[in-house]
PDB file of N, CA and C in Angstrom:
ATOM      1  N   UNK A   1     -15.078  -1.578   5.053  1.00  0.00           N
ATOM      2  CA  UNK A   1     -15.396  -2.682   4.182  1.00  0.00           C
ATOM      3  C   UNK A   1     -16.517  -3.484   4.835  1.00  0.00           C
ATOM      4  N   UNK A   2     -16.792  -4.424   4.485  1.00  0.00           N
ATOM      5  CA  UNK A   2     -17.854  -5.306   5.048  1.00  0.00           C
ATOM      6  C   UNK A   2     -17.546  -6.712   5.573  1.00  0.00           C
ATOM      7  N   UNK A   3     -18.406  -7.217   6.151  1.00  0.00           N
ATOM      8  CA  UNK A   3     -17.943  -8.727   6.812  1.00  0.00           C
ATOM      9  C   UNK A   3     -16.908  -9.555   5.692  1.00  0.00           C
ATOM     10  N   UNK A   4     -17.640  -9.603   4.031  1.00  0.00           N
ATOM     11  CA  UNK A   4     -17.213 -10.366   3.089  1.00  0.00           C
ATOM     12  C   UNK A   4     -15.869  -9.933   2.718  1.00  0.00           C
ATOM     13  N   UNK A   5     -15.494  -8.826   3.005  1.00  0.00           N
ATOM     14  CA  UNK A   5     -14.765  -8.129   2.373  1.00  0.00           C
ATOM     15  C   UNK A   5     -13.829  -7.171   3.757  1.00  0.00           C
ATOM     16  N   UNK A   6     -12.554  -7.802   4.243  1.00  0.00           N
ATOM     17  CA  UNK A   6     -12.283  -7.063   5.346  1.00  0.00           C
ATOM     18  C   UNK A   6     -10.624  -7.294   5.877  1.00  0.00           C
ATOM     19  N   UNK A   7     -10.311  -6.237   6.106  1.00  0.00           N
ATOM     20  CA  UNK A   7      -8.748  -6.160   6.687  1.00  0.00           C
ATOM     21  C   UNK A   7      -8.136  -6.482   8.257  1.00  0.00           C
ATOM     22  N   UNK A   8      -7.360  -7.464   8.510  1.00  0.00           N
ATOM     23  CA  UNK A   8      -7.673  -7.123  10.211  1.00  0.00           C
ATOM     24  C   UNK A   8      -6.081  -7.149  10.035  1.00  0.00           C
ATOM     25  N   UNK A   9      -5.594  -6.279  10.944  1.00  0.00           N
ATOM     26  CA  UNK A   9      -4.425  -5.597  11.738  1.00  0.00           C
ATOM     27  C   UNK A   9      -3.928  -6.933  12.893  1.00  0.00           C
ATOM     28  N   UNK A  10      -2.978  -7.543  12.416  1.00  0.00           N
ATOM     29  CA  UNK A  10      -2.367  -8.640  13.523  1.00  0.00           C
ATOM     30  C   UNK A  10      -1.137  -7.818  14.349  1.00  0.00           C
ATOM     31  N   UNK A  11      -0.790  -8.660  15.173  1.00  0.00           N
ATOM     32  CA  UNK A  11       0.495  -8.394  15.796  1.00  0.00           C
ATOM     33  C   UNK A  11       1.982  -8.230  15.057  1.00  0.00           C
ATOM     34  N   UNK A  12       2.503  -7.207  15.230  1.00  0.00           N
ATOM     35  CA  UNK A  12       3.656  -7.064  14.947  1.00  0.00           C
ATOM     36  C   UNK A  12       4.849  -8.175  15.546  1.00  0.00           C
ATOM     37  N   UNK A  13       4.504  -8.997  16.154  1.00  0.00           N
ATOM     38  CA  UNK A  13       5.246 -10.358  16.034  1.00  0.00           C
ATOM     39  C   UNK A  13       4.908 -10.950  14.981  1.00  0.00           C
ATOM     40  N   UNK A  14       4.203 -11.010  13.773  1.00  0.00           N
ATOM     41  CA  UNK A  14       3.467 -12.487  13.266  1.00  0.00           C
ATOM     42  C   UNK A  14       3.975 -11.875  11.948  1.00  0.00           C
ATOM     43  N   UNK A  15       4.490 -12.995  10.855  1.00  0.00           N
ATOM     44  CA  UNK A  15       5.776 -12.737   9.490  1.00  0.00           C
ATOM     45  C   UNK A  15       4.177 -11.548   8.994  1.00  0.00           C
ATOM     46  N   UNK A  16       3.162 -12.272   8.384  1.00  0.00           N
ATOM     47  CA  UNK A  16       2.153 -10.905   8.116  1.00  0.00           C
ATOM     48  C   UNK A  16       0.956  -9.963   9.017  1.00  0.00           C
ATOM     49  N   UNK A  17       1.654  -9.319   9.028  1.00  0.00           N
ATOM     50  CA  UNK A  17       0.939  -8.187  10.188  1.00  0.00           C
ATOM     51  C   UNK A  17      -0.466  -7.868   9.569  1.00  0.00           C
ATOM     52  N   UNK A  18      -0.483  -8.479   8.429  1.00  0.00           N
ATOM     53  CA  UNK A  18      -1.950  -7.669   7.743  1.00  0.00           C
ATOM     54  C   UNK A  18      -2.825  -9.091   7.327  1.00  0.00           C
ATOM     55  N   UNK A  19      -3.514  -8.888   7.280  1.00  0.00           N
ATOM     56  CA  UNK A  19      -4.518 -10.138   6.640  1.00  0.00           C
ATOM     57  C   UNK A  19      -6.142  -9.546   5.699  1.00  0.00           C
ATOM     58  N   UNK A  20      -6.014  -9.681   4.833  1.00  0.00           N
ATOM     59  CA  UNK A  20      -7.697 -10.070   3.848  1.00  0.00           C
ATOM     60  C   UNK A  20      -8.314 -10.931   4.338  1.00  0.00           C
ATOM     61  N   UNK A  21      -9.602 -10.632   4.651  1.00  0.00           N
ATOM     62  CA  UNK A  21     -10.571 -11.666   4.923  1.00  0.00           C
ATOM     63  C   UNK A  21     -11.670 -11.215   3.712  1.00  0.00           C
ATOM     64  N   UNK A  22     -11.685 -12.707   2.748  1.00  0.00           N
ATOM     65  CA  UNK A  22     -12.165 -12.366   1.469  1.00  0.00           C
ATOM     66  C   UNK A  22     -13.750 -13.677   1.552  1.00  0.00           C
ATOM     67  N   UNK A  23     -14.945 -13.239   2.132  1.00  0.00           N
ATOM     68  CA  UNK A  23     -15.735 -14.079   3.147  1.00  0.00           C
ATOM     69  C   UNK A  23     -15.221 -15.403   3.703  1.00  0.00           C
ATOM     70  N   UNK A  24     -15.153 -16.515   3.238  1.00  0.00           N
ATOM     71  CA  UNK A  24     -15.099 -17.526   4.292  1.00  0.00           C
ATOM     72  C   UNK A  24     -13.570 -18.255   4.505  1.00  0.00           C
ATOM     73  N   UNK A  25     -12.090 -17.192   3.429  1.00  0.00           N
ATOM     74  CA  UNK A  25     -10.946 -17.354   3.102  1.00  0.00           C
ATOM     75  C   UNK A  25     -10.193 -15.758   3.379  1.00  0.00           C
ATOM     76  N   UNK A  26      -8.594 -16.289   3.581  1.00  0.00           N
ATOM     77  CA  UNK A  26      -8.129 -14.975   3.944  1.00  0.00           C
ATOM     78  C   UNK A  26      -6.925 -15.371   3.173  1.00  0.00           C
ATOM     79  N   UNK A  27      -6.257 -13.796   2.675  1.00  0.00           N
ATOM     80  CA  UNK A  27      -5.397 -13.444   2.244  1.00  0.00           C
ATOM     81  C   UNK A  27      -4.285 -12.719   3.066  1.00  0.00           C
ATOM     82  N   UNK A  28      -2.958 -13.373   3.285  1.00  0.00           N
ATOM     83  CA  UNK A  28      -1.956 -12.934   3.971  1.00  0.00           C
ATOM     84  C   UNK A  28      -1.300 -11.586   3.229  1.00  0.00           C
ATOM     85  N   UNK A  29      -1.395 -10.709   3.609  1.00  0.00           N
ATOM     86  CA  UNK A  29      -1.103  -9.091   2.637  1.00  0.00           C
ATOM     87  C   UNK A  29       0.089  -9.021   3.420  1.00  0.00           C
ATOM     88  N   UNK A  30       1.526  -8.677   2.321  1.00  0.00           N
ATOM     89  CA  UNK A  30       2.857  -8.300   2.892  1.00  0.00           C
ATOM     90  C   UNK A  30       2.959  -6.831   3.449  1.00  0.00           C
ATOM     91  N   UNK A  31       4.116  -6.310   3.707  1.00  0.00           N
ATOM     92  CA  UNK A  31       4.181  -5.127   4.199  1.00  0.00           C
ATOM     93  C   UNK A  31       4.831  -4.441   3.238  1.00  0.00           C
ATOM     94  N   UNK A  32       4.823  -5.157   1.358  1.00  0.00           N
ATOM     95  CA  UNK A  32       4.969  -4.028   0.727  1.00  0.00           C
ATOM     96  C   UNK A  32       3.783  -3.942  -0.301  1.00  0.00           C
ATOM     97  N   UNK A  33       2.411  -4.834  -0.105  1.00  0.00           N
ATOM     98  CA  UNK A  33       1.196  -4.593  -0.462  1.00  0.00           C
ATOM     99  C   UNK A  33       0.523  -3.632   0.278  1.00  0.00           C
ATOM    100  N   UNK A  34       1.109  -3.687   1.553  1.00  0.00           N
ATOM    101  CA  UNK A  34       0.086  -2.694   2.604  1.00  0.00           C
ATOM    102  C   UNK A  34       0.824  -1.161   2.072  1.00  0.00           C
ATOM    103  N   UNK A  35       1.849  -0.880   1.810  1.00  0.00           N
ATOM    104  CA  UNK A  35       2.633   0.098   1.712  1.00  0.00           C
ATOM    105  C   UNK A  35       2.099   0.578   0.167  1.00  0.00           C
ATOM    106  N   UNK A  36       1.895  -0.222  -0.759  1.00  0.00           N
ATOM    107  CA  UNK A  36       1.951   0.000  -2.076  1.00  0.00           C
ATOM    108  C   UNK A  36       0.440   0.772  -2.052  1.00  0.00           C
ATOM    109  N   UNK A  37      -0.608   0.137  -1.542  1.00  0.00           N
ATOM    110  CA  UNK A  37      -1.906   0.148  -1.231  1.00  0.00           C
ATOM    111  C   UNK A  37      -1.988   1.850  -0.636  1.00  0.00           C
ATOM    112  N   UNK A  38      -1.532   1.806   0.284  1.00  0.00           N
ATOM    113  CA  UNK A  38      -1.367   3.107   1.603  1.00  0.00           C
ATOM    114  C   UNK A  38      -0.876   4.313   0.097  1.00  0.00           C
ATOM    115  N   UNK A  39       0.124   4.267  -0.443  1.00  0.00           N
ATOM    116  CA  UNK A  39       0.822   5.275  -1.188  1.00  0.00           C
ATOM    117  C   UNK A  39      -0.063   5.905  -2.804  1.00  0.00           C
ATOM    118  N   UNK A  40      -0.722   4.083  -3.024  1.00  0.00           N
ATOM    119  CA  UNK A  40      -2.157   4.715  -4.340  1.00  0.00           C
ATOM    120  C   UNK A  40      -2.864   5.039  -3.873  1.00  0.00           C
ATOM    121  N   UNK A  41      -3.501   4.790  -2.424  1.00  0.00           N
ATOM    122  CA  UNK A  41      -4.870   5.588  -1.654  1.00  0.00           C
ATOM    123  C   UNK A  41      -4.483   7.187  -1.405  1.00  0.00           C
ATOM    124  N   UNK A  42      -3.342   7.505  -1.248  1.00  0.00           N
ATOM    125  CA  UNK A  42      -3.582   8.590  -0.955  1.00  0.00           C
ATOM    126  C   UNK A  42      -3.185   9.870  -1.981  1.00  0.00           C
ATOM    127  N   UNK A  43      -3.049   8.989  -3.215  1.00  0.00           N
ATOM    128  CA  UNK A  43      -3.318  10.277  -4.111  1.00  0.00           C
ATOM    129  C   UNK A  43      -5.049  10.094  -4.856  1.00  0.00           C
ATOM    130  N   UNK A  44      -5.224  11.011  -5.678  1.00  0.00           N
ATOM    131  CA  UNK A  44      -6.534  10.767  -6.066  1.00  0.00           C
ATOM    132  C   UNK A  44      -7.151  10.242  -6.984  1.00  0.00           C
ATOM    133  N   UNK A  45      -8.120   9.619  -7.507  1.00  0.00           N
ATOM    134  CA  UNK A  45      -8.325   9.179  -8.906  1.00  0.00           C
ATOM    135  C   UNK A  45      -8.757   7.570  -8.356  1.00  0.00           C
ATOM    136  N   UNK A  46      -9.163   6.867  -9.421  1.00  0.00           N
ATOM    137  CA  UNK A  46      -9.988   5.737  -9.317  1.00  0.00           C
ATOM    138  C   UNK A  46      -9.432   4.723  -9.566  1.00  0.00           C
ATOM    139  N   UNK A  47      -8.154   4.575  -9.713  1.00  0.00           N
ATOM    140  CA  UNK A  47      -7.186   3.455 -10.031  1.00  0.00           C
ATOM    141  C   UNK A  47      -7.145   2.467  -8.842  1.00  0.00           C
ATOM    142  N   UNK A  48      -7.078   2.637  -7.706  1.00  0.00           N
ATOM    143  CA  UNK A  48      -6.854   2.057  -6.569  1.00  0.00           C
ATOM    144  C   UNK A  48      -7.806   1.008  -6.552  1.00  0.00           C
ATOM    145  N   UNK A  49      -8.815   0.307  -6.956  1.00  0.00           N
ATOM    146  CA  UNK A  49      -8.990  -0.631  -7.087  1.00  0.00           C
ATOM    147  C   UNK A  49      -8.395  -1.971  -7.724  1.00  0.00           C
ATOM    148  N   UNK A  50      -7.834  -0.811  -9.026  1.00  0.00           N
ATOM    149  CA  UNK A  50      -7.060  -1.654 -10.111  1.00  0.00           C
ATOM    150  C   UNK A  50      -5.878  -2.498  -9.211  1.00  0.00           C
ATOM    151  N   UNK A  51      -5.156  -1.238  -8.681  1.00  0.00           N
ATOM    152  CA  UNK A  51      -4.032  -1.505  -7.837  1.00  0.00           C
ATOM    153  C   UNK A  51      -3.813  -2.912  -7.026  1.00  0.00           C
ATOM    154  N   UNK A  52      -5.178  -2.414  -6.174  1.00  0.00           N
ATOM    155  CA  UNK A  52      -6.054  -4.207  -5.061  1.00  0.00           C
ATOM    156  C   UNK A  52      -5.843  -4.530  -5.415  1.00  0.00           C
ATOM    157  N   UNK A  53      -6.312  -4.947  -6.998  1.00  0.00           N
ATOM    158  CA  UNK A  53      -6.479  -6.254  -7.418  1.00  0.00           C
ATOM    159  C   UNK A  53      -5.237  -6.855  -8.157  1.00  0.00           C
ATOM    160  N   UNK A  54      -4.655  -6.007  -8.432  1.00  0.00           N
ATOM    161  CA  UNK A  54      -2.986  -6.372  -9.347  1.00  0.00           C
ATOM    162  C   UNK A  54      -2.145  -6.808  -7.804  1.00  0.00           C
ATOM    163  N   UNK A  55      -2.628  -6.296  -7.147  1.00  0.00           N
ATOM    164  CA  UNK A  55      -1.284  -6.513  -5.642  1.00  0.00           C
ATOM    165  C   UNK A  55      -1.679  -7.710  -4.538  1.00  0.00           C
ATOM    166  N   UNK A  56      -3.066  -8.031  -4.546  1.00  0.00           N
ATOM    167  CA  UNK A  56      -3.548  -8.589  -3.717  1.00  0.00           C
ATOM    168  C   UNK A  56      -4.406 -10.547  -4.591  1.00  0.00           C
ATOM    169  N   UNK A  57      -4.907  -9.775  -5.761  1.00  0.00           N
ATOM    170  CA  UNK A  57      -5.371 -11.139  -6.443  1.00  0.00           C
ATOM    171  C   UNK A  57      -4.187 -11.979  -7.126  1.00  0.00           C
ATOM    172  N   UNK A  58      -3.837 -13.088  -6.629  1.00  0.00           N
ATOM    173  CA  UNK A  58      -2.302 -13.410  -7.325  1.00  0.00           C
ATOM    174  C   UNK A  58      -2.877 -14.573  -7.553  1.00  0.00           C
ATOM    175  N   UNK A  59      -4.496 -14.720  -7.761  1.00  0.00           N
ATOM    176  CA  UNK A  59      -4.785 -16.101  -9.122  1.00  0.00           C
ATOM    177  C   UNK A  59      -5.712 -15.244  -9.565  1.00  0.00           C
ATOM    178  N   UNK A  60      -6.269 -16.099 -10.644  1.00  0.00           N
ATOM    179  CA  UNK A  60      -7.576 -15.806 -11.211  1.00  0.00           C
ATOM    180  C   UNK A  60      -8.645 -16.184 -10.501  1.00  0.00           C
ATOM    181  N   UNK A  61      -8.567 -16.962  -9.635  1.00  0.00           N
ATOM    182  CA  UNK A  61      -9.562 -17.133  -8.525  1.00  0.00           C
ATOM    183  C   UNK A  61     -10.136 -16.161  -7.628  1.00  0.00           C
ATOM    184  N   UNK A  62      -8.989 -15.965  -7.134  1.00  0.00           N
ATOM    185  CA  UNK A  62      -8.802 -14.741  -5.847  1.00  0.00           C
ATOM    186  C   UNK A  62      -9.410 -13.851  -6.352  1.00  0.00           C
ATOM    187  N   UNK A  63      -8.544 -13.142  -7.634  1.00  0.00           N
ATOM    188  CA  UNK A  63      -9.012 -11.693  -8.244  1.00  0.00           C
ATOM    189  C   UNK A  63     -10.120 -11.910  -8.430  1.00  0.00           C
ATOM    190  N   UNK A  64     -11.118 -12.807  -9.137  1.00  0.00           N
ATOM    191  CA  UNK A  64     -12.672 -13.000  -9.364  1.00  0.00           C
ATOM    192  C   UNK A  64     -13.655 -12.797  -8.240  1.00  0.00           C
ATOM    193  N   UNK A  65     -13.546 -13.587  -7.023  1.00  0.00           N
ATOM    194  CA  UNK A  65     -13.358 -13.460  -5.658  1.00  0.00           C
ATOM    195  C   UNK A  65     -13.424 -11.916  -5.472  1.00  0.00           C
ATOM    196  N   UNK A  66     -11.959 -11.101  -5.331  1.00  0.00           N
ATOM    197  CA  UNK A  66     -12.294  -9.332  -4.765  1.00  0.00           C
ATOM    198  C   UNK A  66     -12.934  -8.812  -5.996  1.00  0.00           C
ATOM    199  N   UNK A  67     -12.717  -8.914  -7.366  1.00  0.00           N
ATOM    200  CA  UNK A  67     -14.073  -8.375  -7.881  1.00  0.00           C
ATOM    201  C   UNK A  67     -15.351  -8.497  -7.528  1.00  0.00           C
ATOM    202  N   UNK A  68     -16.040  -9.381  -7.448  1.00  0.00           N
ATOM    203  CA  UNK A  68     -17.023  -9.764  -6.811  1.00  0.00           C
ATOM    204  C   UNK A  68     -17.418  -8.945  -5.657  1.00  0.00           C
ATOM    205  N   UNK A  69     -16.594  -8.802  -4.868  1.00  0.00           N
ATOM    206  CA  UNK A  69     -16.713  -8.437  -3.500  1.00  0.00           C
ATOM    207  C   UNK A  69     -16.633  -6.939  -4.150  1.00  0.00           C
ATOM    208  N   UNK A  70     -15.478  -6.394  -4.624  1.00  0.00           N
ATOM    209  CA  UNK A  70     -15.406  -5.084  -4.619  1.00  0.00           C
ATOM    210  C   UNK A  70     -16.921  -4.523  -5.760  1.00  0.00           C
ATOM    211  N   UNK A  71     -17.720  -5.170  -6.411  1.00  0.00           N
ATOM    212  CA  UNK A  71     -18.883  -5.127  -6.719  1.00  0.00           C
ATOM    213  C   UNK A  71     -19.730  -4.453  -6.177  1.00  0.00           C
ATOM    214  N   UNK A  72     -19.557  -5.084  -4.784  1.00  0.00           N
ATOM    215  CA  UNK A  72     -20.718  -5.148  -3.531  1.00  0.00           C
ATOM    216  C   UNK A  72     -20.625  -3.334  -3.552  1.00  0.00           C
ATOM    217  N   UNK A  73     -19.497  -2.573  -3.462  1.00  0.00           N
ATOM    218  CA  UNK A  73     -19.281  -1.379  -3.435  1.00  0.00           C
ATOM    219  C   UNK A  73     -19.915  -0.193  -3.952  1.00  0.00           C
ATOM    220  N   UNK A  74     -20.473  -0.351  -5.719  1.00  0.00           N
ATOM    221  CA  UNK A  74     -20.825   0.259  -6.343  1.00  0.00           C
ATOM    222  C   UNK A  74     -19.758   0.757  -7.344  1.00  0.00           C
ATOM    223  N   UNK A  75     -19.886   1.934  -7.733  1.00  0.00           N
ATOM    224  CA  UNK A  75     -19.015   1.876  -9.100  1.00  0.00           C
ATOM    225  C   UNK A  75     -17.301   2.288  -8.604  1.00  0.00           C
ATOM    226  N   UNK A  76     -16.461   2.809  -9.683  1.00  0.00           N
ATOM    227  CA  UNK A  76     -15.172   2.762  -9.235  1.00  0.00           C
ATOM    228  C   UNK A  76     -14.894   3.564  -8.303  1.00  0.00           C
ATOM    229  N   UNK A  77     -15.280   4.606  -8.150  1.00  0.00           N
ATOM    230  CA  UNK A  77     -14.887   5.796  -6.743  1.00  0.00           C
ATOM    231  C   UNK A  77     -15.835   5.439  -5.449  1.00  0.00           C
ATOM    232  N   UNK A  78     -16.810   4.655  -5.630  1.00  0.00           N
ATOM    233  CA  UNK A  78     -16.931   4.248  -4.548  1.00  0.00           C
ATOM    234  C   UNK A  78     -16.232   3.105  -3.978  1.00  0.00           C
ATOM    235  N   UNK A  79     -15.538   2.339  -4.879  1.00  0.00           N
ATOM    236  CA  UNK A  79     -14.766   1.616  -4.537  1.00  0.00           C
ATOM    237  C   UNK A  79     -13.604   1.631  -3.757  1.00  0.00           C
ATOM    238  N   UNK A  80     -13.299   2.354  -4.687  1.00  0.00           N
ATOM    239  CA  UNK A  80     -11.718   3.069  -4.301  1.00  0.00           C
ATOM    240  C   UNK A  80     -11.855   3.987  -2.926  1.00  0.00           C
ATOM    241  N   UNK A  81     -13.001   4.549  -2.571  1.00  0.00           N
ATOM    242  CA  UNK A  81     -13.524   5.109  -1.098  1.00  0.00           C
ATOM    243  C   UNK A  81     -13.253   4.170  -0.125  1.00  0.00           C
ATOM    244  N   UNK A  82     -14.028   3.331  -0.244  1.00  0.00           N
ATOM    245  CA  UNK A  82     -14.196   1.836   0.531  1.00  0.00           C
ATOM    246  C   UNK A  82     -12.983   1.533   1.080  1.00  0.00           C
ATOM    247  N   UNK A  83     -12.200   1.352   0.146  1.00  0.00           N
ATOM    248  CA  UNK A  83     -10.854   0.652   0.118  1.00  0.00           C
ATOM    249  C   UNK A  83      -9.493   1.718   0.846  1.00  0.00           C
ATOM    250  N   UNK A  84     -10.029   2.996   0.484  1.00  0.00           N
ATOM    251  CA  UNK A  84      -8.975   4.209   1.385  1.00  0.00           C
ATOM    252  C   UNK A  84      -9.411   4.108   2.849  1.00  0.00           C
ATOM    253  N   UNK A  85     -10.695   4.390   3.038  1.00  0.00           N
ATOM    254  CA  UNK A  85     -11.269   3.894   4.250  1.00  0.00           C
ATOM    255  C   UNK A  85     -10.550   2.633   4.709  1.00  0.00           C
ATOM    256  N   UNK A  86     -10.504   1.797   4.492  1.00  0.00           N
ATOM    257  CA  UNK A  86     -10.025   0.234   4.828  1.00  0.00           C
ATOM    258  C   UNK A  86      -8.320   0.062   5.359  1.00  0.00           C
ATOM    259  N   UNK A  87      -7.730   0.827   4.412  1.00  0.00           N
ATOM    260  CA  UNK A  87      -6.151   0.913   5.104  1.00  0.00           C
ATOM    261  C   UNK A  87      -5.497   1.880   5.798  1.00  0.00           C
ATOM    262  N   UNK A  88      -6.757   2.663   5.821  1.00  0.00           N
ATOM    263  CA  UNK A  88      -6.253   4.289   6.520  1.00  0.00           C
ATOM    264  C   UNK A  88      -5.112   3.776   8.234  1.00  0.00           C
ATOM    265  N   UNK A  89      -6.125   2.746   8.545  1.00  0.00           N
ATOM    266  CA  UNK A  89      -5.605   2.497   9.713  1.00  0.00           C
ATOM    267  C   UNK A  89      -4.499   1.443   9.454  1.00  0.00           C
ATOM    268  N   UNK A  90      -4.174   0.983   8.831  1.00  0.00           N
ATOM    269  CA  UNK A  90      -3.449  -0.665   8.929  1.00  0.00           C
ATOM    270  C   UNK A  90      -2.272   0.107   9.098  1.00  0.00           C
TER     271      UNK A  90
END
C-alpha cells in the first residue's frame, strides 16, 4: 500500500494488534476484520475491495476516505492486488 494508505502490525499485547493508517488518521482493525479480509483475499475475483470497505469503513466518512485512497490504486483488480499484498503478512 502506500504512505496514505497503510497497515502496521502492533504487538500482540495491545486489545488491536492491527491498525489502518488512512493518511493523517488511523483505523483500529479487529481480529475478525483482519481474518474476514485474510479469507476474501485469498480466493479470487475483485470483490475484496468491496469487502475493505463494508468491514473497515464504519461511517460515510471513513468509507469516502478508503475510496479515495483505494482510487490511488487504479481499477478493481488492481485494487484488490494492493490490498492482498497488504495483509498477506498481518
Amino acid at each position: 500500500m502506500t504512505d496514505d494508505l497503510r497497515f502496521e502490525r502492533r504487538g500482540d499485547g495491545e486489545y488491536y494488534k492491527v491498525v489502518l493508517h488512512v493518511g493523517d488518521a488511523y483505523v483500529p482493525v479487529g481480529d475478525e476484520d483482519v481474518a474476514a479480509l485474510k479469507t476474501h483475499g485469498a480466493s479470487a475475483g475483485d470483490d475484496l475491495p468491496d469487502v475493505f470497505l463494508n468491514r473497515l469503513g464504519y461511517s460515510s466518512y471513513l468509507k469516502e476516505r478508503l475510496e479515495r485512497a483505494l482510487l490511488t490504486f487504479g481499477d478493481r483488480a488492481q485494487q484488490a492486488a494492493e490490498i492482498r499484498r497488504a495483509i498477506r503478512d498481518l
